[in-house]
Protein backbone atom coordinates (compact mmCIF):
# COMPACT_ATOMS: atom_id res chain seq x y z
CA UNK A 1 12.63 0.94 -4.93
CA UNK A 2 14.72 3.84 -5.95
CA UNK A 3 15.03 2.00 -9.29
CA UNK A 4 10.84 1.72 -9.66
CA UNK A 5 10.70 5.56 -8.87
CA UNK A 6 12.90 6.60 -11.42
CA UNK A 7 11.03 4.82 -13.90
CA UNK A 8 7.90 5.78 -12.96
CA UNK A 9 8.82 9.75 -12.77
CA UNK A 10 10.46 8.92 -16.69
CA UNK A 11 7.47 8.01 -17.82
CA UNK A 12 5.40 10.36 -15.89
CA UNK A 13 8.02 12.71 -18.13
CA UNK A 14 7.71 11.47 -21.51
CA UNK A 15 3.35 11.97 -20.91
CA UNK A 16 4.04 15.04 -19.49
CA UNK A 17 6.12 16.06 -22.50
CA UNK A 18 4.09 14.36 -25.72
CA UNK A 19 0.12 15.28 -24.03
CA UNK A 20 1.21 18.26 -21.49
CA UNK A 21 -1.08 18.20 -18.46
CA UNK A 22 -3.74 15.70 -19.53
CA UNK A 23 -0.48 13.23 -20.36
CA UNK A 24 0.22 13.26 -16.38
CA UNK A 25 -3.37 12.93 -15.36
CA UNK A 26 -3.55 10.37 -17.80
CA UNK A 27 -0.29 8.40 -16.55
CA UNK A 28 -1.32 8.87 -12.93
CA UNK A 29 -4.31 7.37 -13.21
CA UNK A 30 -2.86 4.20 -14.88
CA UNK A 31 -1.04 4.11 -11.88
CA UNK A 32 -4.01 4.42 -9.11
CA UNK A 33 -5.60 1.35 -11.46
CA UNK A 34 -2.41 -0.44 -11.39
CA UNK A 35 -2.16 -0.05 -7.74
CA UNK A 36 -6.20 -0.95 -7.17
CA UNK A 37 -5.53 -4.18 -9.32
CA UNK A 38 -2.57 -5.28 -7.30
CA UNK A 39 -3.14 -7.80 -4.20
CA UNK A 40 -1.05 -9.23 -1.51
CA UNK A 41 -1.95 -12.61 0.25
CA UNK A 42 -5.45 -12.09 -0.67
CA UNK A 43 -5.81 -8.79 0.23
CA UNK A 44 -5.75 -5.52 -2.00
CA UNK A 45 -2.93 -3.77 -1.88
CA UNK A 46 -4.71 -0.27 -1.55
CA UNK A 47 -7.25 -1.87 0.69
CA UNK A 48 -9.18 0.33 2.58
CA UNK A 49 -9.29 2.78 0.37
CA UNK A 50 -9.92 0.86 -2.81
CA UNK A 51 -12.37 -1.41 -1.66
CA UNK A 52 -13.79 1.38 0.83
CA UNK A 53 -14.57 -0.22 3.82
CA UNK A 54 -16.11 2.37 6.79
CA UNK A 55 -15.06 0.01 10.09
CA UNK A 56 -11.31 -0.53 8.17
CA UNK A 57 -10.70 2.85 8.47
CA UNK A 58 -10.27 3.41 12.37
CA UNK A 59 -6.68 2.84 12.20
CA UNK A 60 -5.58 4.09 8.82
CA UNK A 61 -4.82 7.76 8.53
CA UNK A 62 -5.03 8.64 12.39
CA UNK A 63 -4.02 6.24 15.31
CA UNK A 64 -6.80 5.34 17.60
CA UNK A 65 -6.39 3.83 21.55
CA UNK A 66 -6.34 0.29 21.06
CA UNK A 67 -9.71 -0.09 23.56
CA UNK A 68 -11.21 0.80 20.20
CA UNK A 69 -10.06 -1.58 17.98
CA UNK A 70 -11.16 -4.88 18.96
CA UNK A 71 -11.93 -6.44 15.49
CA UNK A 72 -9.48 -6.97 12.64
CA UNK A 73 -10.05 -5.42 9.37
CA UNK A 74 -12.65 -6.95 7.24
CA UNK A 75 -9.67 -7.29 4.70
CA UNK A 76 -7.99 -9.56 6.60
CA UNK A 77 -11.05 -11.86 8.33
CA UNK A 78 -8.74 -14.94 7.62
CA UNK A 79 -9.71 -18.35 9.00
CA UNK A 80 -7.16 -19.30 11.96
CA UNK A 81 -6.00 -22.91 11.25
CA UNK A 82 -4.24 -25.14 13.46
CA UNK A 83 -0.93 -26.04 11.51
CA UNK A 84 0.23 -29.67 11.33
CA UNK A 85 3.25 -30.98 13.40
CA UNK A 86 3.59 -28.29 14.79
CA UNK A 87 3.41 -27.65 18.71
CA UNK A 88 2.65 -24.28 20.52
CA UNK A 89 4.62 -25.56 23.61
CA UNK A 90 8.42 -26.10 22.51
């Protein structure tokens, strides 16, 4: 990751250098819509807070008693499917 970093903060550089401040607002926000665009398993990388989602957000910046959270995210309302040949009891 150290690699990726190092790249991005290059880059980040050379905007920085060619278009001054509007070359890093510009470069940053390439990155927030490169970030937005990404998804993993079927869900957005960024999700909740690209697709904002009000009931996603109980356990995202604060931790909240688990009593509260008694649904999963509406990012990850997957189907539960029974896998073949395979047994629960070993």
């Amino acid at each position: 990751m150290s690699i990726a970093v190092r790249i991005i903060r290059l880059a980040l550089m050379m905007l920085a250098a060619a278009l001054g401040f509007l070359g890093i607002l510009t470069g940053l926000m390439a990155l927030l819509l490169h970030l937005t665009s990404l998804r993993s398993f079927g869900v957005s990388y960024m999700s909740p807070f690209g697709p904002y989602v009000q009931s996603d957000m109980k356990d995202k910046i604060f931790r909240l008693p688990w009593s509260w959270m008694t649904t999963r995210p509406n990012a990850n309302q997957v189907q539960n499917t029974i896998l073949r040949g395979y047994s629960s009891t070993a």
